[in-house]
Protein backbone atom coordinates (compact mmCIF):
# COMPACT_ATOMS: atom_id res chain seq x y z
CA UNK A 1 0.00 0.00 0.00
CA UNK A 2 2.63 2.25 1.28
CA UNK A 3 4.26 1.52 -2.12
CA UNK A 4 1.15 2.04 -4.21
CA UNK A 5 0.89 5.65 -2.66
CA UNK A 6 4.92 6.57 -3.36
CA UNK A 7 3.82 5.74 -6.88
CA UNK A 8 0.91 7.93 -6.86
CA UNK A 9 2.37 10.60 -5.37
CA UNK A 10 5.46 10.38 -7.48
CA UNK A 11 2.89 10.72 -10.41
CA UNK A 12 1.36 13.77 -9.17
CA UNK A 13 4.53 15.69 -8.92
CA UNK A 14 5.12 14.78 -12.15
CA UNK A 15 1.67 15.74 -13.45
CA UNK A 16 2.37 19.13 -11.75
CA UNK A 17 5.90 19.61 -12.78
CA UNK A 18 4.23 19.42 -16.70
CA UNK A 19 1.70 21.79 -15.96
CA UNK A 20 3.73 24.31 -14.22
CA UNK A 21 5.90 24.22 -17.43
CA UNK A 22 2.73 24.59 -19.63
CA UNK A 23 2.11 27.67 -17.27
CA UNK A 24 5.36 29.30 -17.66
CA UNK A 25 6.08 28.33 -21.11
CA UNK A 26 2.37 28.59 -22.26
CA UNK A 27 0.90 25.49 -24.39
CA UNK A 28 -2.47 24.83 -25.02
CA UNK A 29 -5.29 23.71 -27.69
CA UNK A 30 -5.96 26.87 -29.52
CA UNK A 31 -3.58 28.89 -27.84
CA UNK A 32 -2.36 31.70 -30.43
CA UNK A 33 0.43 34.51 -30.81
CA UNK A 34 -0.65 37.84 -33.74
CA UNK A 35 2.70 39.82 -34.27
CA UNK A 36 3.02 42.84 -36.17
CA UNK A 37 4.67 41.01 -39.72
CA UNK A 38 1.40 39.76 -40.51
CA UNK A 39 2.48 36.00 -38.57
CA UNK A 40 -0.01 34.37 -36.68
CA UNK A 41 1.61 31.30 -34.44
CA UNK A 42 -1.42 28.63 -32.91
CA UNK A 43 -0.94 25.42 -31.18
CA UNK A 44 -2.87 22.62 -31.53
CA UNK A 45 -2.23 19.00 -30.27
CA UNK A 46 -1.60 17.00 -28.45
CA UNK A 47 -0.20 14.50 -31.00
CA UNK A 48 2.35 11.37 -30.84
CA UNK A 49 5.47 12.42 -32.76
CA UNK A 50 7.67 8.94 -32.90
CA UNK A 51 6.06 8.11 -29.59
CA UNK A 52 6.54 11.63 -27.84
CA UNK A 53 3.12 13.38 -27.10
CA UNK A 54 4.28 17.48 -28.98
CA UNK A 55 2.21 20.29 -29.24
CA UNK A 56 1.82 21.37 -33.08
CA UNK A 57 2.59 25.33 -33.61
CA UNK A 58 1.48 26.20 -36.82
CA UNK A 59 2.75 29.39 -38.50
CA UNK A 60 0.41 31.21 -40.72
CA UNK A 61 1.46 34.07 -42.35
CA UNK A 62 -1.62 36.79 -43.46
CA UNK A 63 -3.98 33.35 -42.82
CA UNK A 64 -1.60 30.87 -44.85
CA UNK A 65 0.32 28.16 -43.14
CA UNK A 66 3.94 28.36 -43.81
CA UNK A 67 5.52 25.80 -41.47
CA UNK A 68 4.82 23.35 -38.25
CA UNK A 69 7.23 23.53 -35.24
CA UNK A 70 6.66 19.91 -33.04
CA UNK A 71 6.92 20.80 -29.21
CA UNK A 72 7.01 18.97 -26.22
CA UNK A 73 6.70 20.97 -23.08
CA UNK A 74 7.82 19.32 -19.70
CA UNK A 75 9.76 19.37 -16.62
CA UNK A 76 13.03 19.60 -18.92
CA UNK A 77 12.01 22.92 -20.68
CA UNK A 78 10.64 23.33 -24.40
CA UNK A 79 12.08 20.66 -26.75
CA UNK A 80 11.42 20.82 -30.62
CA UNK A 81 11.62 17.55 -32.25
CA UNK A 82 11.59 18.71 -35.42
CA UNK A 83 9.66 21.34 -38.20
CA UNK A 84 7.99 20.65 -41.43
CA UNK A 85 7.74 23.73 -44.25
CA UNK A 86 6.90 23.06 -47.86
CA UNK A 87 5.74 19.42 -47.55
CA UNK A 88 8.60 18.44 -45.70
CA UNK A 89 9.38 17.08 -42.60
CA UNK A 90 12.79 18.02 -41.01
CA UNK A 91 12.70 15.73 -37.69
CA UNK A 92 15.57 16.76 -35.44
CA UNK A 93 17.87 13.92 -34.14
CA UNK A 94 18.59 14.65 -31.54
CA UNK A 95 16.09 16.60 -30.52
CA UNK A 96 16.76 20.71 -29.87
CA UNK A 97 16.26 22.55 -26.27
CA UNK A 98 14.34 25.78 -26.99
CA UNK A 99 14.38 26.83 -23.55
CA UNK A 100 15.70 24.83 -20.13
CA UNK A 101 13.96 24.02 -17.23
CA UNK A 102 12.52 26.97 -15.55
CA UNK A 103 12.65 29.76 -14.11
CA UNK A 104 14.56 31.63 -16.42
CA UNK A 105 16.67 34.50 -15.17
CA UNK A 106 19.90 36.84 -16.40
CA UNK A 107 22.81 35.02 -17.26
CA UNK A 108 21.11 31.74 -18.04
CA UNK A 109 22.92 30.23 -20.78
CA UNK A 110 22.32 26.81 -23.13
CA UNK A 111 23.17 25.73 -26.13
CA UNK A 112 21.43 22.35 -28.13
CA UNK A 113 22.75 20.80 -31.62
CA UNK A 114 20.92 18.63 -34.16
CA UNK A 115 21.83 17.08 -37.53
CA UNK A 116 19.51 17.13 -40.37
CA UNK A 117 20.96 16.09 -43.67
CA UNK A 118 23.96 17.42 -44.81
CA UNK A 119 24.24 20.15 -42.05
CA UNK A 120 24.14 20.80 -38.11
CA UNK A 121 22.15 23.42 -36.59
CA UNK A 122 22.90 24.97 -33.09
CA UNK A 123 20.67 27.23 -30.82
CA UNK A 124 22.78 29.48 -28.68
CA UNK A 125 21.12 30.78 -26.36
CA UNK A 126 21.66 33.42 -23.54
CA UNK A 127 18.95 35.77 -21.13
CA UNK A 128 20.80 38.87 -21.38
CA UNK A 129 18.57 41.19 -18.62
CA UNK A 130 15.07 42.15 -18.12
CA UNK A 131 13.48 44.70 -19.91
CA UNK A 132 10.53 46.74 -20.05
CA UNK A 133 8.58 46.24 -23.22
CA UNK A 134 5.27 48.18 -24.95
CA UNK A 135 3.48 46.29 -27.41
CA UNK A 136 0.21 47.11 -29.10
CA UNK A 137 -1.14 43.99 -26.82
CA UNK A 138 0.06 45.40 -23.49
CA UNK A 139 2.99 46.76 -21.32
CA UNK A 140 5.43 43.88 -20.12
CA UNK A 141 8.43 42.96 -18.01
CA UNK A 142 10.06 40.56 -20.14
CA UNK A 143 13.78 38.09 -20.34
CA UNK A 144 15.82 39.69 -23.01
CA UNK A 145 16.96 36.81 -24.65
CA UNK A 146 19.80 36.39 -26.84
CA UNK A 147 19.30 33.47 -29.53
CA UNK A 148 22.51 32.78 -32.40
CA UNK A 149 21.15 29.97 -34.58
CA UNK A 150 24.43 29.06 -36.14
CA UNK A 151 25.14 25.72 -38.72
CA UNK A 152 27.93 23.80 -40.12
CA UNK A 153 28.16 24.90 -43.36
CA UNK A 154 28.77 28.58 -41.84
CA UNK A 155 25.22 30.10 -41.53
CA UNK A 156 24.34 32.40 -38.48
CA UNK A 157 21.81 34.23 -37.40
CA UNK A 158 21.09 36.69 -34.25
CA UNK A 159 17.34 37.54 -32.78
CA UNK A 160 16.73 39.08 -29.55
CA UNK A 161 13.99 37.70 -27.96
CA UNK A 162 11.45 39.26 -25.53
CA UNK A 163 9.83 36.82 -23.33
CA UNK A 164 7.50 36.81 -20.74
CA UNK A 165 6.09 34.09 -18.08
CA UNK A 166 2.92 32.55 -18.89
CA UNK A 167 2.49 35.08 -21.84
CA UNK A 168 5.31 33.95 -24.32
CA UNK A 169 7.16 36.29 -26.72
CA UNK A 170 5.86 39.47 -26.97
CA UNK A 171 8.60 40.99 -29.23
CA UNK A 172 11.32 39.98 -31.51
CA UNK A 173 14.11 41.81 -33.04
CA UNK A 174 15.91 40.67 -36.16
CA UNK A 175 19.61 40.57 -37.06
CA UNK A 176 18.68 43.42 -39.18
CA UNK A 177 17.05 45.55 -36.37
CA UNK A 178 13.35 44.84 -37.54
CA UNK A 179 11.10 45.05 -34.36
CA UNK A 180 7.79 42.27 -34.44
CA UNK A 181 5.70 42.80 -31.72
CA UNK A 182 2.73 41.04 -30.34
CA UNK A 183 -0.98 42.46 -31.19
CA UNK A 184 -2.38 39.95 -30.21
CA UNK A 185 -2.82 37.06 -27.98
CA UNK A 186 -5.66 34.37 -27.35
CA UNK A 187 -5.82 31.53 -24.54
C-alpha cells in the first residue's frame, strides 16, 4: 500500500511539474500569438510524434500556413523535435532545447545541436537582462533573450527575444534591427 501511494504521489509531482511548465512556457489547444509582420503562431495538439506526445505550432502568415514547429513541453524545458515547411518534414535527431527548465533568469545560458541532412544546426542561447517592453497587446516585463542559430556549413543568425512568463514572446528583433511585436494574444 505504502508503495502504491509513493507511486501515486510520485505521479502527481510529475503531473504538476508538466503543468507548471505549460504555465510558464504557455501550451495549449488553440492557444495563439498575432505579431506585427502579418504572422499568426497557434498550437494545436496534443499528437504522438515517434512516440513523444508534442504540441503542433502552426505558423500562418496573413492566414496561410507556412511551417509546423513539433513541441514537447515538460519538466526539462521546451524541446522541438523537429519542423515541417513546404511538404517536408525536417525531424531533429537529436532533438533541440528551446528553452531549459525553468525559471529563467539573467545570465542563463544553453546551447542544443541537431543534424539534419547534410548540415548541423545549433541554438545558442543566452537571457541577457530584463526589460521593459510596450506592445500594441500590453505593457510587459520581459527576459531579453539572446538566440545565435548558427550551422555547419557557416550560416548564423542573431534575434533578440522578448519573453514573458505565462504570456510567451511578446517581441522579436531581427539581425537586421526589424522590431515584431505582439498584437495579439488568445488563450
Amino acid at each position: 500500500m505504502k508503495r502504491l501511494l509513493r507511486g501515486a504521489l510520485l505521479a502527481l509531482a510529475l503531473i504538476a511539474s508538466v503543468a507548471a511548465a505549460q504555465d510558464y512556457y504557455p501550451a495549449g489547444a488553440g492557444y495563439s500569438w498575432t505579431y506585427s509582420s502579418g504572422e499568426t503562431q497557434t498550437l494545436s495538439g496534443p499528437r504522438d510524434m515517434n512516440g513523444v506526445s508534442v504540441w503542433v505550432l502552426v505558423h500562418y502568415f496573413e492566414g496561410v500556413p507556412i511551417s509546423e514547429d513539433y513541441l514537447e513541453y515538460s519538466a526539462a524545458g521546451v524541446i522541438s523535435h523537429g519542423t515541417a515547411a513546404g511538404g517536408q518534414l525536417f525531424p531533429y535527431q537529436p532533438p533541440l532545447q528551446v528553452y531549459p527548465p525553468e525559471p529563467l533568469a539573467p545570465g542563463h545560458k544553453w546551447t542544443s545541436t541537431t543534424d539534419l541532412p547534410g548540415f548541423s544546426l545549433t541554438l545558442d542561447s543566452e537571457v541577457l537582462g530584463m526589460r521593459g517592453v510596450a506592445t500594441p497587446a500590453g505593457r510587459f516585463n520581459a527576459l531579453l533573450i539572446r538566440q545565435t542559430s548558427l550551422t555547419s556549413s557557416g550560416g548564423q543568425s542573431v534575434l533578440e527575444l522578448y519573453f514573458v512568463p505565462g504570456v510567451g514572446l511578446v517581441r522579436f528583433v531581427t539581425q537586421d534591427g526589424t522590431v515584431i511585436d505582439l498584437i495579439e494574444r488568445s488563450f
